[in-house]
Protein backbone atom coordinates (compact mmCIF):
# COMPACT_ATOMS: atom_id res chain seq x y z
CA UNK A 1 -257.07 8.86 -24.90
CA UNK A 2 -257.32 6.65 -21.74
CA UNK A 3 -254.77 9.25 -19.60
CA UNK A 4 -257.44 12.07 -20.81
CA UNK A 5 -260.40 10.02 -19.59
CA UNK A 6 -258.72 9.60 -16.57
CA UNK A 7 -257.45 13.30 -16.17
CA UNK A 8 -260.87 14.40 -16.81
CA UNK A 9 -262.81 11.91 -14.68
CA UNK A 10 -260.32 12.47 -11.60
CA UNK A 11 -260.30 16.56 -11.75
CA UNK A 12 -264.30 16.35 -12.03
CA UNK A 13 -264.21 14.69 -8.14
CA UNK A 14 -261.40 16.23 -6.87
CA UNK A 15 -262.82 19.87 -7.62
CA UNK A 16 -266.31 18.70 -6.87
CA UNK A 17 -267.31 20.38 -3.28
CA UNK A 18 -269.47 17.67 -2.22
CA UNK A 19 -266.84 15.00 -2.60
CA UNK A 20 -264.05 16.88 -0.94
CA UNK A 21 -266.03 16.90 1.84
CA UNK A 22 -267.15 14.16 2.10
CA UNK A 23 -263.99 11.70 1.10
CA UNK A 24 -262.76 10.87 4.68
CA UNK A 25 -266.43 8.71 4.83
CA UNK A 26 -265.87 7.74 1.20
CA UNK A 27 -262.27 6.04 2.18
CA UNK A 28 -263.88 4.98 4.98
CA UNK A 29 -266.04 3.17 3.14
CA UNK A 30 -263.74 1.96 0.82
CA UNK A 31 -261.97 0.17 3.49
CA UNK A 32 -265.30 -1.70 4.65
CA UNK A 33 -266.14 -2.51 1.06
CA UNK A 34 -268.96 -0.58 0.16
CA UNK A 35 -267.90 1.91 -1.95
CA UNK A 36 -266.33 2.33 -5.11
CA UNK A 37 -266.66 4.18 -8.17
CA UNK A 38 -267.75 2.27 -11.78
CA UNK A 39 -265.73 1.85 -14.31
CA UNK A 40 -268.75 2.68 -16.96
CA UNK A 41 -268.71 5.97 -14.98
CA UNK A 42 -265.42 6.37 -16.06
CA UNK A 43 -265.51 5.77 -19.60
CA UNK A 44 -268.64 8.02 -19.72
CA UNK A 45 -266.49 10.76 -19.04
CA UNK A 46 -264.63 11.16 -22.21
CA UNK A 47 -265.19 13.97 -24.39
CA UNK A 48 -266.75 13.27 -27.30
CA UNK A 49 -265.26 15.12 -29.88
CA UNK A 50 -267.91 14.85 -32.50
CA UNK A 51 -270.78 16.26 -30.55
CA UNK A 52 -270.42 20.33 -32.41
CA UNK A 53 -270.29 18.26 -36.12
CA UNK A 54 -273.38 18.65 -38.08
CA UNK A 55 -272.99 15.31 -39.82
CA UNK A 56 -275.69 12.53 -40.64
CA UNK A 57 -277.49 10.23 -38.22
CA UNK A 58 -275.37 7.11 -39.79
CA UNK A 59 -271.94 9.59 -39.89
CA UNK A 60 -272.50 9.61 -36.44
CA UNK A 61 -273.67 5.80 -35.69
CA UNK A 62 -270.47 4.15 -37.96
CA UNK A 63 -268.41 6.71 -35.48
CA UNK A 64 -269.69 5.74 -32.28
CA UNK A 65 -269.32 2.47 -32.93
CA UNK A 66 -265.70 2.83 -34.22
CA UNK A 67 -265.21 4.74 -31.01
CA UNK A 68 -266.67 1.88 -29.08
CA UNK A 69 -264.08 -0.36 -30.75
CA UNK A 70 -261.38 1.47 -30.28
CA UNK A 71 -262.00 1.50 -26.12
CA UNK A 72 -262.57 -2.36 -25.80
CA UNK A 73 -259.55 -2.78 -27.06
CA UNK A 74 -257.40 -0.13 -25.41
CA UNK A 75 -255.03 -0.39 -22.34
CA UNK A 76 -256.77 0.00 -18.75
CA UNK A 77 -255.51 3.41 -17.35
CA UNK A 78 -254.73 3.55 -13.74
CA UNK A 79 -258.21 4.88 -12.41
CA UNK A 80 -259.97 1.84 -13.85
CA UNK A 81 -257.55 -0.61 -12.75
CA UNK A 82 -257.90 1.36 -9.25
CA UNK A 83 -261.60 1.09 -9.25
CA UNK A 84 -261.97 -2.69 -10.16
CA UNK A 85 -259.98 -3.56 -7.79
CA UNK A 86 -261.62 -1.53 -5.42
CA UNK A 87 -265.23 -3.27 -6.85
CA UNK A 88 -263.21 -7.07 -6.37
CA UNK A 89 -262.91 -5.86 -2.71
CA UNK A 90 -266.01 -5.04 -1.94
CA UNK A 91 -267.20 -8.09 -3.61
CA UNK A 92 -264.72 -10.11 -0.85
CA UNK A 93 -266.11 -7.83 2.14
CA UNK A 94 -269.54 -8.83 0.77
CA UNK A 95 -268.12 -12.23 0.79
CA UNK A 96 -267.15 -12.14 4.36
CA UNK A 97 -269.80 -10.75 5.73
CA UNK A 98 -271.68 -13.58 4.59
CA UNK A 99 -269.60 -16.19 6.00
CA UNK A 100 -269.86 -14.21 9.29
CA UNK A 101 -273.81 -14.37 8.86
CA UNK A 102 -273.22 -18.65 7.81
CA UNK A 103 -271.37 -18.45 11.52
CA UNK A 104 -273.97 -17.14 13.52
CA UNK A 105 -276.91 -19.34 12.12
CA UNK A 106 -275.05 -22.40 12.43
CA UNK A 107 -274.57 -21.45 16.07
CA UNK A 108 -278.50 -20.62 16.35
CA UNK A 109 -279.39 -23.92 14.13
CA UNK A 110 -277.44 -25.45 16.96
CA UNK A 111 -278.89 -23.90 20.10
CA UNK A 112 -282.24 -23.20 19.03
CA UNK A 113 -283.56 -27.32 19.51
CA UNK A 114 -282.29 -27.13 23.42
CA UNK A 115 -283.58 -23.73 24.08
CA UNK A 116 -287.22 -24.80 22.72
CA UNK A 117 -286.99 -27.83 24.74
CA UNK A 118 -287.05 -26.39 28.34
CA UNK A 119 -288.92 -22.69 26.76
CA UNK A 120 -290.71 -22.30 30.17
CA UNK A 121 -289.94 -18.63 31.62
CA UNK A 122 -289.42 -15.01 30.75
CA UNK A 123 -285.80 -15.53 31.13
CA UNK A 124 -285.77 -17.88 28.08
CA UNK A 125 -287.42 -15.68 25.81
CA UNK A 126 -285.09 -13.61 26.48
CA UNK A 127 -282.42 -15.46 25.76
CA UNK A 128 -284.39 -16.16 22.44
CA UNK A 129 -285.02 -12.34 21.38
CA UNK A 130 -281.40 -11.10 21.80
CA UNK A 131 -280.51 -14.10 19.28
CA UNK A 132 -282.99 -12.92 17.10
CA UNK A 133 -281.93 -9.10 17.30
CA UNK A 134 -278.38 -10.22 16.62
CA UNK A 135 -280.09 -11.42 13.58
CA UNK A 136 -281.41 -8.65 12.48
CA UNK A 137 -278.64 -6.98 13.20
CA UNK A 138 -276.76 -9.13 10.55
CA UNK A 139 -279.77 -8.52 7.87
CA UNK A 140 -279.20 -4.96 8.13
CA UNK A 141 -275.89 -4.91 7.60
CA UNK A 142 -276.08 -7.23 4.70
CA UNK A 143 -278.93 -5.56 3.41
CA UNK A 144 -277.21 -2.19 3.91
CA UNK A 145 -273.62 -3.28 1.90
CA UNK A 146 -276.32 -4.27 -0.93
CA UNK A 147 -278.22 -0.88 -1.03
CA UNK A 148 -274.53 0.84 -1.01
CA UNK A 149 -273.02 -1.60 -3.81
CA UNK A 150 -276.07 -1.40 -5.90
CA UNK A 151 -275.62 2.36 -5.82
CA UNK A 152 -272.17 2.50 -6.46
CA UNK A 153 -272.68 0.01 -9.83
CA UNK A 154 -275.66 2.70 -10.85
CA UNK A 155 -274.13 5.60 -12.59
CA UNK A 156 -277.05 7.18 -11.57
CA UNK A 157 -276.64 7.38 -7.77
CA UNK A 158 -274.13 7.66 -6.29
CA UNK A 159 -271.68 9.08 -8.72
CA UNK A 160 -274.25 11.17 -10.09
CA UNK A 161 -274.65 12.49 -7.12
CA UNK A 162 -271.73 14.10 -6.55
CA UNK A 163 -271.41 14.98 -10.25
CA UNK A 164 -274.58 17.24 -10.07
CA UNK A 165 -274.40 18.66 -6.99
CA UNK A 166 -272.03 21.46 -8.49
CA UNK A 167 -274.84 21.83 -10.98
CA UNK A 168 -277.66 22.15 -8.80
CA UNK A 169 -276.45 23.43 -5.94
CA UNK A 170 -277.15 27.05 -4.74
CA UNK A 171 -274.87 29.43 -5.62
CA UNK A 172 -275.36 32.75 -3.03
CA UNK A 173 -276.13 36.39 -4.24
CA UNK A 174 -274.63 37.46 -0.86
CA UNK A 175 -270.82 38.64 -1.36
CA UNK A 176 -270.11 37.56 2.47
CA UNK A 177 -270.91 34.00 2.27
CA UNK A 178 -267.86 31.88 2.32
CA UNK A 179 -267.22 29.46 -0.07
CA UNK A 180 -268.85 25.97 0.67
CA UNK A 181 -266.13 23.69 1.36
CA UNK A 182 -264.58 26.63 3.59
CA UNK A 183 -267.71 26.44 5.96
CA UNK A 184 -268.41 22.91 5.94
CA UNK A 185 -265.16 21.79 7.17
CA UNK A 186 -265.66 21.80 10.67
CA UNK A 187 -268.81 20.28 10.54
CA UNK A 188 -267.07 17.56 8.82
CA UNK A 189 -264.76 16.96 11.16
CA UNK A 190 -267.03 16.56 13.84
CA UNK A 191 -268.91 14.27 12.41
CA UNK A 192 -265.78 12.15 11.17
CA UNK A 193 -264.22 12.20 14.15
CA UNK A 194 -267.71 10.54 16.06
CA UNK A 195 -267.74 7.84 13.69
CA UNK A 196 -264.27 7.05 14.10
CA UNK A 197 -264.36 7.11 18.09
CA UNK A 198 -267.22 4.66 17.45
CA UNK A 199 -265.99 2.36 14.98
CA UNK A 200 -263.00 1.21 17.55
CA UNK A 201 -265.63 0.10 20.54
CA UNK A 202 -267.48 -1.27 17.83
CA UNK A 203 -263.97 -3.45 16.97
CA UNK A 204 -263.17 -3.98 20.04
CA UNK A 205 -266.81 -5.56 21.71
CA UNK A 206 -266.49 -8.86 19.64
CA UNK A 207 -262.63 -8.98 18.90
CA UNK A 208 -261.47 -8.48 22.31
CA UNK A 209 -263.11 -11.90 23.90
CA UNK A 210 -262.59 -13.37 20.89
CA UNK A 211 -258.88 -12.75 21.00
CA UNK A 212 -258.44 -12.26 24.74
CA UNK A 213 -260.21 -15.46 26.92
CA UNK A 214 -259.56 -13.27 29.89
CA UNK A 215 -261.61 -13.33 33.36
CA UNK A 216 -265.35 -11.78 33.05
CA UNK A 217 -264.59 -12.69 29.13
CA UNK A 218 -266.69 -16.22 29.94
CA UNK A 219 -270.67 -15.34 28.34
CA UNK A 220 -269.22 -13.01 25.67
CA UNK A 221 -266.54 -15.68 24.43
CA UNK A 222 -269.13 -18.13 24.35
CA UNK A 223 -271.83 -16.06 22.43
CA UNK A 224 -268.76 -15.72 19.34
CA UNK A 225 -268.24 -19.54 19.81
CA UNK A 226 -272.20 -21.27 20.00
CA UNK A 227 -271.32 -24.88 18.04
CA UNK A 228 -268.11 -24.14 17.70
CA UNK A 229 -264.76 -24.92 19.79
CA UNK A 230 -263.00 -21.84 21.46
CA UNK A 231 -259.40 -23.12 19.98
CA UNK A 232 -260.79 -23.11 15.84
CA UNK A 233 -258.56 -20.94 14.52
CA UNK A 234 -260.82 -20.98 11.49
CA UNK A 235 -263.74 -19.67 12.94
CA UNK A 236 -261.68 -17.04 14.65
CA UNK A 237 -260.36 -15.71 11.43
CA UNK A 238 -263.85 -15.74 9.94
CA UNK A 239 -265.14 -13.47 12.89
CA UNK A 240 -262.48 -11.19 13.00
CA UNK A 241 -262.46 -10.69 9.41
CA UNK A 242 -266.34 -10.24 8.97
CA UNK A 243 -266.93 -8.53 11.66
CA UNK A 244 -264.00 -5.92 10.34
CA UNK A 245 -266.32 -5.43 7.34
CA UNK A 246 -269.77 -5.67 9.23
CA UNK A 247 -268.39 -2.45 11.77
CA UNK A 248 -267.98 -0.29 8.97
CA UNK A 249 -270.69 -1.21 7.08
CA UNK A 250 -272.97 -0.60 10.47
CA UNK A 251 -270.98 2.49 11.52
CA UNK A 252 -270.31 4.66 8.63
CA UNK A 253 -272.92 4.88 6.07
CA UNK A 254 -275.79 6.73 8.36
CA UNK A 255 -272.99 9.65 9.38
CA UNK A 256 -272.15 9.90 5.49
CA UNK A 257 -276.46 10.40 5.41
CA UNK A 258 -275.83 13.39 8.32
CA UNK A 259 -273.11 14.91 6.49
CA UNK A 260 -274.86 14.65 3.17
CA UNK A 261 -278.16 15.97 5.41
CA UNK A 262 -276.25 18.78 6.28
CA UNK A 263 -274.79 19.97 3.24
CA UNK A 264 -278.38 19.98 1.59
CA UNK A 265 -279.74 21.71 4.73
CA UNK A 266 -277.11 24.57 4.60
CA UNK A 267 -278.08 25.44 0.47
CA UNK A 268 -281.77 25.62 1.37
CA UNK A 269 -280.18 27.74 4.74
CA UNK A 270 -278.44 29.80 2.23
CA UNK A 271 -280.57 30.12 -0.43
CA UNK A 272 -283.97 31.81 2.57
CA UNK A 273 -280.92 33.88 3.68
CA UNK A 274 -280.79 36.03 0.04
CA UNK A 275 -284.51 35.64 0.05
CA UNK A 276 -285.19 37.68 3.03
CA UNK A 277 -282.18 39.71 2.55
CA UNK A 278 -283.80 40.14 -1.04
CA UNK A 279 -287.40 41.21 0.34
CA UNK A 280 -287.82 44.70 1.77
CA UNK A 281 -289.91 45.72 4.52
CA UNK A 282 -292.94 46.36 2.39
CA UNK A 283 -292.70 43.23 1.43
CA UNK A 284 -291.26 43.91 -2.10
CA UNK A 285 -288.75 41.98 -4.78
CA UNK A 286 -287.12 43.16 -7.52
CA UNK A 287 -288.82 41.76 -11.16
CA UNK A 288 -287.74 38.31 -11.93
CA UNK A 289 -286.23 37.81 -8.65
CA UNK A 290 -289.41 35.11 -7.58
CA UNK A 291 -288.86 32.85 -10.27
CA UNK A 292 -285.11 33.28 -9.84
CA UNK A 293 -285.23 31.75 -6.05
CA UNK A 294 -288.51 29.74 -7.21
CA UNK A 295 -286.12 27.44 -10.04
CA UNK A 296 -283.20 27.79 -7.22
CA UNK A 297 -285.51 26.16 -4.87
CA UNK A 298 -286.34 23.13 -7.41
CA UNK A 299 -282.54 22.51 -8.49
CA UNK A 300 -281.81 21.74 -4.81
CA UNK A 301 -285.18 19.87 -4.54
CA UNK A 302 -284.37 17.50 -7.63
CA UNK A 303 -280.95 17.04 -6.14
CA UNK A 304 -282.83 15.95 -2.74
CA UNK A 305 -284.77 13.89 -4.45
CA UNK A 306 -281.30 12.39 -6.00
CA UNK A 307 -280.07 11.93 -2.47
CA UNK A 308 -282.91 10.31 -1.65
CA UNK A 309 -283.19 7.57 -4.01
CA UNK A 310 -279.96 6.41 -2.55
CA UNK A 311 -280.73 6.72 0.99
CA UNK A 312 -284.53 6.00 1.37
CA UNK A 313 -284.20 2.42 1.66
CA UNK A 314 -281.33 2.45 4.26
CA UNK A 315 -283.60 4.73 5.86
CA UNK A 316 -286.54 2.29 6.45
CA UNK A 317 -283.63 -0.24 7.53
CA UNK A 318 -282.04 1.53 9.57
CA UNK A 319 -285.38 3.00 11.79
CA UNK A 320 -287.33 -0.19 11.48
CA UNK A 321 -283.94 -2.02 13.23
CA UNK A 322 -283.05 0.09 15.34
CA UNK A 323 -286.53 0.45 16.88
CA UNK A 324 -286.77 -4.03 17.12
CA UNK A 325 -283.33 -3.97 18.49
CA UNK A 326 -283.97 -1.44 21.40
CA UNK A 327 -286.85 -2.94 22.69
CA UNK A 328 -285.15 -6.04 22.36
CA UNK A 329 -282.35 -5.16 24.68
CA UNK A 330 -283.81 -3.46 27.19
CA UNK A 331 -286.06 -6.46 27.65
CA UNK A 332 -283.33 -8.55 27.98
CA UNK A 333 -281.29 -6.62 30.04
CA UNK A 334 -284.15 -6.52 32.36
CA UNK A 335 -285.09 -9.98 32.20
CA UNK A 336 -281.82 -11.90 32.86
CA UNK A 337 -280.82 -8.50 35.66
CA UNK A 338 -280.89 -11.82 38.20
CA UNK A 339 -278.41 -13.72 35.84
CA UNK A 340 -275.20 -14.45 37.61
CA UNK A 341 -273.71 -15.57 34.54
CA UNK A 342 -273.05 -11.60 33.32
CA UNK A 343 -270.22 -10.53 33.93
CA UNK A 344 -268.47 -6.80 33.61
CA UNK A 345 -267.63 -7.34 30.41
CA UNK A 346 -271.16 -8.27 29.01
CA UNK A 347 -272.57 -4.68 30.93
CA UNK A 348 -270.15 -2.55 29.09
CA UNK A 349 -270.35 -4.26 25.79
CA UNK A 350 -274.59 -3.88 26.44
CA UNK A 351 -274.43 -0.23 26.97
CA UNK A 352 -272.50 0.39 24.37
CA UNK A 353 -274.49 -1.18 22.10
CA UNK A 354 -277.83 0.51 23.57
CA UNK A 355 -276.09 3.58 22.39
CA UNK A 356 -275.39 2.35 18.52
CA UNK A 357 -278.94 0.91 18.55
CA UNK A 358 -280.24 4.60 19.98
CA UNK A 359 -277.91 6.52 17.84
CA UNK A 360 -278.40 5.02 14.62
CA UNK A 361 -282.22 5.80 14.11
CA UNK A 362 -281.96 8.91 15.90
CA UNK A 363 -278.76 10.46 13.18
CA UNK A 364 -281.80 9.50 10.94
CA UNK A 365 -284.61 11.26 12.02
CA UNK A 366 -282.75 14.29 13.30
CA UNK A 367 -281.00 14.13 9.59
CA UNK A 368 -284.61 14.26 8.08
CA UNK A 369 -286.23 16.71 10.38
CA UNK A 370 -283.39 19.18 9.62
CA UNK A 371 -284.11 19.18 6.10
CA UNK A 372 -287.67 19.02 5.97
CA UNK A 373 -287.44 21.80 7.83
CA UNK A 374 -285.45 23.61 6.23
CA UNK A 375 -286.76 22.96 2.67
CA UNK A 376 -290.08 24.65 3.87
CA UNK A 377 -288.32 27.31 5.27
CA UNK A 378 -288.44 30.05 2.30
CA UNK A 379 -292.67 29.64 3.38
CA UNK A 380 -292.65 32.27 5.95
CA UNK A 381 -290.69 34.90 3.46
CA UNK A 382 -292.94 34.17 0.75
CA UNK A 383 -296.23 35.37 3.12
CA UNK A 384 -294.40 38.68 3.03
CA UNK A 385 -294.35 39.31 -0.30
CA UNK A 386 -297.30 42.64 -1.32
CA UNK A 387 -299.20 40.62 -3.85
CA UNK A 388 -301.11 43.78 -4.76
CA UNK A 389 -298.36 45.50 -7.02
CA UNK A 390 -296.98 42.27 -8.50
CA UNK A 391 -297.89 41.46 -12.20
CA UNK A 392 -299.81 39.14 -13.13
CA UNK A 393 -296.85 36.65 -14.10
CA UNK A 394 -295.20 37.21 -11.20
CA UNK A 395 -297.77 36.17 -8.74
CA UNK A 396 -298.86 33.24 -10.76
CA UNK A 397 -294.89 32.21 -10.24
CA UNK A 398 -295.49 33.13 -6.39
CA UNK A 399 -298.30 30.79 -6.17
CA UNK A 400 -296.73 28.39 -7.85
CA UNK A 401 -293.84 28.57 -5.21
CA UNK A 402 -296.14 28.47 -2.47
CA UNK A 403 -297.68 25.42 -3.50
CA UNK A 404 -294.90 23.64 -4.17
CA UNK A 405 -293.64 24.11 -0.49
CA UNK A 406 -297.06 23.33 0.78
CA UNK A 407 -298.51 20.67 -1.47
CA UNK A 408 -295.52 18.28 -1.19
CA UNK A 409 -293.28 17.15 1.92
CA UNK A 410 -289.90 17.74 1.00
CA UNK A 411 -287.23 15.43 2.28
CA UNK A 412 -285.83 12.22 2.93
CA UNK A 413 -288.21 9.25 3.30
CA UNK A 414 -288.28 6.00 4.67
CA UNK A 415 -288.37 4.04 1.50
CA UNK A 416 -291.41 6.65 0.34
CA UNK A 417 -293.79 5.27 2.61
CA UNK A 418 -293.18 8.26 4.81
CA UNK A 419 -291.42 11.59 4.88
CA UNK A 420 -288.67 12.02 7.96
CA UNK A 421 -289.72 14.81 9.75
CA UNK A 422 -290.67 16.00 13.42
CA UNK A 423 -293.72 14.11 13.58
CA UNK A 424 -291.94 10.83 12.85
CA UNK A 425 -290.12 11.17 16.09
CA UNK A 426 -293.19 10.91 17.88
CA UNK A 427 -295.04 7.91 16.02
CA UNK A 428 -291.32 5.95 16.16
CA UNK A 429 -291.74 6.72 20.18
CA UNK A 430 -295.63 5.59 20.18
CA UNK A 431 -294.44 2.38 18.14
CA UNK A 432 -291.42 1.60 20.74
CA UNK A 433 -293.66 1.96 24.22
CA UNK A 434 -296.37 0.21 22.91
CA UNK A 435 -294.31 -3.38 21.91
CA UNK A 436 -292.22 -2.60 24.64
CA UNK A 437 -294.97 -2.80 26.76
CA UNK A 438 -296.50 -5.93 24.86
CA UNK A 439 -293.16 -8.10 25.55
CA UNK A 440 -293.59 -7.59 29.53
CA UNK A 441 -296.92 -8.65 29.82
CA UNK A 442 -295.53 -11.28 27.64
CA UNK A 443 -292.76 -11.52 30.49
CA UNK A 444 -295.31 -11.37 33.26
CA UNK A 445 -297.48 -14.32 31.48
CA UNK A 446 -294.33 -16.76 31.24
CA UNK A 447 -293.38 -16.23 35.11
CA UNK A 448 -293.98 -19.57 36.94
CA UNK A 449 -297.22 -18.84 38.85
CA UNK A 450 -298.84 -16.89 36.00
CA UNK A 451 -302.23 -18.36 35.26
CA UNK A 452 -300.89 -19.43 31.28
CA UNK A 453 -298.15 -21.88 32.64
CA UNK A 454 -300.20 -22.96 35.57
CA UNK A 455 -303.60 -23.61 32.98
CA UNK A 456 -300.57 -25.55 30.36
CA UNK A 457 -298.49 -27.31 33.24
CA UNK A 458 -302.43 -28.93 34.41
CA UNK A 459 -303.26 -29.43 30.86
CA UNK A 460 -300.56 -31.64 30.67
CA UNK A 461 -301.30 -33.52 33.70
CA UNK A 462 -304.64 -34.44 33.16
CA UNK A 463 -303.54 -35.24 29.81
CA UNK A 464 -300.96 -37.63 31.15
CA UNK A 465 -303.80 -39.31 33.86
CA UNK A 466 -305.79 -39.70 30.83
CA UNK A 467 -303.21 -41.93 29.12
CA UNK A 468 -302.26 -43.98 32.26
């Protein structure tokens, strides 16, 4: 019974469309330790002989629990052995990750006391915001591993997401249209291919002065090192280790949310392809065909809606850090330009990670604009459509379609307190000029002769006269 389970469990993903494509990320995940499939999931797979007999309620109860009997005490089959291992992995990347995090906020326990001691000029805060958007840098990946674990453990998510996507995806009228897999392909590839190129920079901007205490190495080496000695071989391990996990867990997961974002764009694409191809010129259907593309329309909707109960809190995350952590280093960047203490080293490593901190939020909104948009596309065919010879039925069903699309906003959402779509774009950009500009003036007030340090340095003196 347990090879069956197995059988049946591995042919459902292997055939599925969805997780053909999108297993390169899924390995890739697997290798940072945040993915993994349940073992419940599994198990839930079997057949169950006994569900065509027309027996009693307690026939059926004294079975079911004979049948859960029988697995507790059965032999693991391969898959599950397979997948626990794979969850004890993740649990160990989870594991190091933390450790990493325990690294970094001894170091800022340990620096934070001098820095606060001589806090006089723009230059130390920012010193004292890039420590902080390395912490939230750390947060989000933590909290990000979570979101993806906690999704992987509910049947419901994850695995269920790839499970009903052959169920509820939309299968084309049109005779022309390739299959899905066929056409997705080298989309996929594109996309895996970017987030590969990226994870080895990514590797390579803390493990290289780390590893290498090479000239121009000096500010980054030290940075890795804060309340620590450069020759603990111990600490090395821990950030080489945890910061192996922390890359993938940063890199991967929003490109898995594109590629999942694009294979939910191209079945609403699909589907307002056989809708206009459907519609003549006089703006006619043939009967039935409305509510046919109507409960089409809300299969792929539900499984959006699937999609986005396990992305719309990596969503918020990812926007709401990526927006601090911008603004963060361009502040810096522009606050210690006079620094002669930066090296080469520290410029490249900066604008590569002004790049991730750009590229993450935007792979998020572009991801949600796409399919907000094109969930709403069927809108303009359905205007077409000559209410004046449809029956009555039928144009209740219209209207019914029309205010679907127009009464709701379809899409991802930040954690539903908003849905991604072109407007976000714009408030994101109002929100990042207007604290952007808020932390210069805060620059310009902490300069030497600005009138707040001049006001506090007299303060003190006339408190100190007042003493004597």
């Amino acid at each position: 019974m347990a090879v069956n389970v197995e059988i049946s469990m591995c042919d459902r993903l292997r055939r599925n469309p969805l997780f053909r494509v999108c297993r390169p990320f899924l390995v890739l995940m697997r290798v940072g330790g945040a993915f993994y499939v349940p073992v419940h999931a599994i198990l839930a797979d079997e057949p169950n002989v006994d569900d065509e007999d027309q027996q009693s309620l307690q026939c059926s109860l004294e079975k079911a629990s004979a049948q859960r009997t029988r697995q507790r005490w059965r032999p693991r089959s391969k898959m599950e052995k397979f997948e626990l291992a794979s969850k004890g992995y993740c649990l160990f990347s989870l594991f190091c990750v933390l450790v990493y995090t325990g690294r970094f906020v001894f170091g800022l326990a340990y620096m934070l006391p001098d820095q606060f001691s001589t806090f006089n000029s723009g230059q130390d805060l920012a010193r004292l915001l890039s420590k902080i958007a390395i912490a939230v840098w750390f947060l989000n990946v933590i909290v990000v591993q979570l979101i993806f674990l906690r999704a992987c453990w509910d049947k419901s998510k994850f695995y269920n997401l790839f499970i009903k996507w052959e169920e509820w995806r939309y299968i084309s009228r049109n005779s022309k249209c390739t299959a899905f897999a066929e056409r997705f392909l080298p989309r996929r590839n594109v996309v895996t291919a970017l987030a590969v190129i990226l994870l080895i920079p990514q590797l390579l901007s803390v493990w290289l002065p780390v590893l290498y205490n090479g000239p121009g190495m000096g500010s980054l080496r030290s940075m890795h090192f804060e309340g620590f000695s450069p020759d603990n071989a111990a600490v090395v391990a821990v950030v080489v280790i945890g910061h192996f996990f922390a890359s993938f867990v940063y890199i991967v997961p929003v490109f898995l949310l594109a590629l999942i974002g694009l294979a939910i764009e191209s079945e609403f694409l699909r589907l307002d392809l056989d809708l206009f191809l459907n519609l003549t010129k006089e703006g006619r259907m043939e009967p039935g065909m409305i509510e046919c593309f109507r409960q089409r329309h809300g299969k792929l909707c539900d499984f959006l809606e699937l999609a986005d109960e396990v992305f719309s809190l990596f969503c918020l995350i990812t926007i709401g850090a990526g927006v601090f952590e911008i603004f963060s280093l361009v502040f810096v960047v522009c606050a210690l330009r006079t620094d002669g203490e930066r090296g080469v080293a520290m410029t490249f490593v900066q604008i590569f990670w002004f790049f991730l901190y750009v590229l993450q939020p935007w792979v998020v909104l572009w991801t949600g604009m796409r399919v907000n948009e094109a969930a709403h596309r069927p809108l303009s065919q359905l205007y077409r459509v000559d209410q004046s010879k449809l029956p009555q039925q039928e144009t209740l069903q219209l209207h019914c379609f029309i205010g679907r699309l127009t009464g709701s906003r379809l899409g991802f959402t930040a954690w539903r307190m908003f849905t991604i779509d072109a407007t976000s774009l714009l408030s994101l950009l109002g929100l990042y000029v207007t604290y952007q500009l808020l932390l210069f003036q805060v620059q310009i007030d902490l300069t030497p002769d600005s009138p707040i340090l001049q006001f506090a340095s007299g303060t003190s003196r006339n408190n100190l006269n007042v003493s004597l």
